[in-house]
N, C-alpha and C. Protein backbone atom coordinates (compact mmCIF):
# COMPACT_ATOMS: atom_id res chain seq x y z
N UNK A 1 64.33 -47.64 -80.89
CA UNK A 1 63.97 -47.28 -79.54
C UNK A 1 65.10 -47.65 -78.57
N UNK A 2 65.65 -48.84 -78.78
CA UNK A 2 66.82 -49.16 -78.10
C UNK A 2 68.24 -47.96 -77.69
N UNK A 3 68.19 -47.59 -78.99
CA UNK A 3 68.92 -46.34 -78.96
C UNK A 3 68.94 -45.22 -77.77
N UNK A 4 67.92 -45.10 -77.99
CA UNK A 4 66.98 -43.72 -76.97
C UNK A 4 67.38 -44.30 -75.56
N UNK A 5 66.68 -45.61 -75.02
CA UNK A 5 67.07 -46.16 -73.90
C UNK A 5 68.26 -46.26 -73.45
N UNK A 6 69.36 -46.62 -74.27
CA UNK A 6 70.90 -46.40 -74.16
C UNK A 6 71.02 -45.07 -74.09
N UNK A 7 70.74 -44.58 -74.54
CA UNK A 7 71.46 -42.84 -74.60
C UNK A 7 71.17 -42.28 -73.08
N UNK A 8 70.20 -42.57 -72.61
CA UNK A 8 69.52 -42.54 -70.92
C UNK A 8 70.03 -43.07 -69.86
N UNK A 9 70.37 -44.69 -70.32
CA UNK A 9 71.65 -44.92 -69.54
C UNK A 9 72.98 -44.74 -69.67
N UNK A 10 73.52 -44.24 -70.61
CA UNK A 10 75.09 -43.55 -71.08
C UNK A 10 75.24 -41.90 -70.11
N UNK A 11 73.83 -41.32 -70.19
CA UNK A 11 74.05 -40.38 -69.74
C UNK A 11 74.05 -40.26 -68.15
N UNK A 12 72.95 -41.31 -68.15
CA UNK A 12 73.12 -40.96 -66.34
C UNK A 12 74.20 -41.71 -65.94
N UNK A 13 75.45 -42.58 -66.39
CA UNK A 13 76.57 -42.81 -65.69
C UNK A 13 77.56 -41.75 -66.16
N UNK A 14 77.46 -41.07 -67.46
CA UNK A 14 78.70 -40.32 -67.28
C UNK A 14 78.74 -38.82 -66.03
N UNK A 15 77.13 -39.22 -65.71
CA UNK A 15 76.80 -37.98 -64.82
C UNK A 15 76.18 -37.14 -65.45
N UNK A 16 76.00 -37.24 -66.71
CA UNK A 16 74.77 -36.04 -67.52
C UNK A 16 73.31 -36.08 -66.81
N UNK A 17 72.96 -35.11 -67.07
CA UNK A 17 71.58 -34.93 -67.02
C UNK A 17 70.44 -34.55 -68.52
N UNK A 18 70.46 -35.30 -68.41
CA UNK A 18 69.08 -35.14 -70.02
C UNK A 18 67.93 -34.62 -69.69
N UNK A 19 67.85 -33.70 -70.04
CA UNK A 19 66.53 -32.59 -70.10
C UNK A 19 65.43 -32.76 -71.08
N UNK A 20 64.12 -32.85 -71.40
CA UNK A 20 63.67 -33.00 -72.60
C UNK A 20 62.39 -31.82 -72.33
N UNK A 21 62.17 -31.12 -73.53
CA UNK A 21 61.53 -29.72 -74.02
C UNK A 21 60.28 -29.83 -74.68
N UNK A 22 59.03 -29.65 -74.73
CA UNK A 22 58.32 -29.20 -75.92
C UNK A 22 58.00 -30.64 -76.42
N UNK A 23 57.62 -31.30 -75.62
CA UNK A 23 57.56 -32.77 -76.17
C UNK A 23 55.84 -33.23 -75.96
N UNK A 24 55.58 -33.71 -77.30
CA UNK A 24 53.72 -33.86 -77.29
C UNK A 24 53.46 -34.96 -76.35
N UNK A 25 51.96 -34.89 -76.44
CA UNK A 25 51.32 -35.88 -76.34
C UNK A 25 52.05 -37.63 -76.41
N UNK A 26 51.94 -37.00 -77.63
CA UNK A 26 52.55 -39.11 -78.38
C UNK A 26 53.71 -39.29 -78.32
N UNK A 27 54.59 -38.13 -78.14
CA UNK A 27 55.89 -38.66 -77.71
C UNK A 27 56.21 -38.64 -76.07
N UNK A 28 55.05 -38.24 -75.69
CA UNK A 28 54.92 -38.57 -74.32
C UNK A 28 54.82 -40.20 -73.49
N UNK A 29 53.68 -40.32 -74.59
CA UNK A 29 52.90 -41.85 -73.99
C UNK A 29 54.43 -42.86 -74.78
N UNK A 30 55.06 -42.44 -75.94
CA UNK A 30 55.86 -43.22 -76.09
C UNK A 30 57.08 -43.84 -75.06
N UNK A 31 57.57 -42.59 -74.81
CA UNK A 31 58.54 -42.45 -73.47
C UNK A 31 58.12 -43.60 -72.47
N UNK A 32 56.73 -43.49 -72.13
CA UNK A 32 56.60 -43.87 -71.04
C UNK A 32 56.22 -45.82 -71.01
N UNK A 33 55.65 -45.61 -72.54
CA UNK A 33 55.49 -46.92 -73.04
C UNK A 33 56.16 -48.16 -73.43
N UNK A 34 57.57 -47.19 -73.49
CA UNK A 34 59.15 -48.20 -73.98
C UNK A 34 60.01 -48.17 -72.53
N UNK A 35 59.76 -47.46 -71.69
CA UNK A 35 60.07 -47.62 -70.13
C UNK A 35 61.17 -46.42 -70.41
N UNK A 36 61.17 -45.95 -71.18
CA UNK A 36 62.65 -44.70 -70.83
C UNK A 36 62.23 -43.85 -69.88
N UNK A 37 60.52 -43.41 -69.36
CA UNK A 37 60.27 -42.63 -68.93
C UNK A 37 60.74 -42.61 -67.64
N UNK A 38 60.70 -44.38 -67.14
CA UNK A 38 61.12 -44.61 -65.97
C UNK A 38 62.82 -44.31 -65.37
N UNK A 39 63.44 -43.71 -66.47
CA UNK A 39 65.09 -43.38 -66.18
C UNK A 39 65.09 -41.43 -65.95
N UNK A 40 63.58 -41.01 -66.29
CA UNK A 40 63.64 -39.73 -66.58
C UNK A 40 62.71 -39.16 -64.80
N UNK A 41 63.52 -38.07 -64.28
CA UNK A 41 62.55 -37.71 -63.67
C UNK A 41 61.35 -36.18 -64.04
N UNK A 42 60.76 -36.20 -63.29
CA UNK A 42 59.77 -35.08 -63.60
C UNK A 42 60.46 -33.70 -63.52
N UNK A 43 61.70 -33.47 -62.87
CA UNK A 43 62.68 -32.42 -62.93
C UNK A 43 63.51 -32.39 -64.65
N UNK A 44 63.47 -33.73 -65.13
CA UNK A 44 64.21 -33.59 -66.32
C UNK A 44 63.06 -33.21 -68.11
N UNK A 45 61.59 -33.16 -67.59
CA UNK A 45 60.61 -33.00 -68.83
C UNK A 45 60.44 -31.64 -68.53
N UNK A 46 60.40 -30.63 -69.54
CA UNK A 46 59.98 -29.34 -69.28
C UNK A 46 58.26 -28.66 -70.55
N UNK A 47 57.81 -28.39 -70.41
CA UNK A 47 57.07 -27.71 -70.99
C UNK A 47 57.93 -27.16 -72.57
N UNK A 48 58.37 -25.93 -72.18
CA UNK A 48 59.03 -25.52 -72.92
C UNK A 48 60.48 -25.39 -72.65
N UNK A 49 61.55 -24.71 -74.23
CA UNK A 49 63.06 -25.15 -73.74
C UNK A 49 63.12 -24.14 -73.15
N UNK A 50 61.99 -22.94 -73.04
CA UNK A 50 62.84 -21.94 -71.67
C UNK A 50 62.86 -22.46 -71.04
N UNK A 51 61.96 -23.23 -70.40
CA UNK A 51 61.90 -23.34 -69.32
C UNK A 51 62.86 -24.59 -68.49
N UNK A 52 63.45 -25.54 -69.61
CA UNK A 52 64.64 -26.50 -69.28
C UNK A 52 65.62 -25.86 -69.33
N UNK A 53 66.21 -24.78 -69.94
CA UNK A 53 67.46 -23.82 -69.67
C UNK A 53 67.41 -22.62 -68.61
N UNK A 54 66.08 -22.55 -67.91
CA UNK A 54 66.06 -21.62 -67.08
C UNK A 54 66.50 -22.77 -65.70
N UNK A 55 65.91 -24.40 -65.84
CA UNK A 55 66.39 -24.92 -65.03
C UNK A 55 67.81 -25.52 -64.68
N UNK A 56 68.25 -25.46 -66.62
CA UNK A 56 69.75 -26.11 -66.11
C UNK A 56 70.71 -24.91 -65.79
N UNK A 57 70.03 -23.44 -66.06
CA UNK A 57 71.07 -22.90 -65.48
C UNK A 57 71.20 -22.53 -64.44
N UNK A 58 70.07 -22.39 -63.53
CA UNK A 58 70.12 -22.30 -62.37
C UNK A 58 70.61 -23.96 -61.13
N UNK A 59 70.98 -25.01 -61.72
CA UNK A 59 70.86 -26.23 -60.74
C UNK A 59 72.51 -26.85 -61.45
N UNK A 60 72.89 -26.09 -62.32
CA UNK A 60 74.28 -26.72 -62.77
C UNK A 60 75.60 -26.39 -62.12
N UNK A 61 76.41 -27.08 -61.67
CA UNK A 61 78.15 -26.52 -61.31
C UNK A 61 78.64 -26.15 -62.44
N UNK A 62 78.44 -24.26 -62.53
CA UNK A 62 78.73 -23.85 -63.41
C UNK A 62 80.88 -24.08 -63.44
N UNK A 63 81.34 -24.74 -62.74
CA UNK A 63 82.80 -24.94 -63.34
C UNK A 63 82.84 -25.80 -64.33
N UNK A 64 82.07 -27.02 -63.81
CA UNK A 64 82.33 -28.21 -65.09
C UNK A 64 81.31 -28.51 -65.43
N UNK A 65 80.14 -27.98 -66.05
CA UNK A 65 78.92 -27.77 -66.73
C UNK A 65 78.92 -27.22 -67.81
N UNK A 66 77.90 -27.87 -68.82
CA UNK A 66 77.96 -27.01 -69.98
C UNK A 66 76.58 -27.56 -70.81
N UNK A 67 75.56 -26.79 -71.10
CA UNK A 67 74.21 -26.99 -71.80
C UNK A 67 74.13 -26.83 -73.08
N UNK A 68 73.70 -27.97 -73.39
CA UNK A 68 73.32 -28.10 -74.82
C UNK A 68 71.98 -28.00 -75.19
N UNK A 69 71.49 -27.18 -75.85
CA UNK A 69 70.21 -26.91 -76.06
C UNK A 69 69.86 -27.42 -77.49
């Protein structure tokens, strides 16, 4: 779990934005249960991955941007 939490703070200083897709129930309550949820905002959980690539492509500086899906 430690991992996960690092990867959340690695990303929000290099300036990434972490998006997360299609994510249940239990990996919901997990998120929120190990505190990562608290590094994530409600702009960064999507339903589905359309719907996180319909957001990163519309909210990204497409010069130095680039999505990983």
């Amino acid at each position: 779990m430690f991992f996960h939490f690092q990867l959340c703070i690695d990303c929000e200083k290099a300036g990434m934005h972490l998006l997360l897709a299609g994510c249940n129930d239990k990996v919901l309550r997990t998120l929120e249960c190990s505190g990562i949820r608290n590094h994530l905002s409600d702009q960064q959980v999507f339903v589905t991955v359309h719907d996180a690539v319909c957001y990163a492509e519309h909210n990204m500086d497409r010069k130095n941007s680039m999505v990983w899906v």
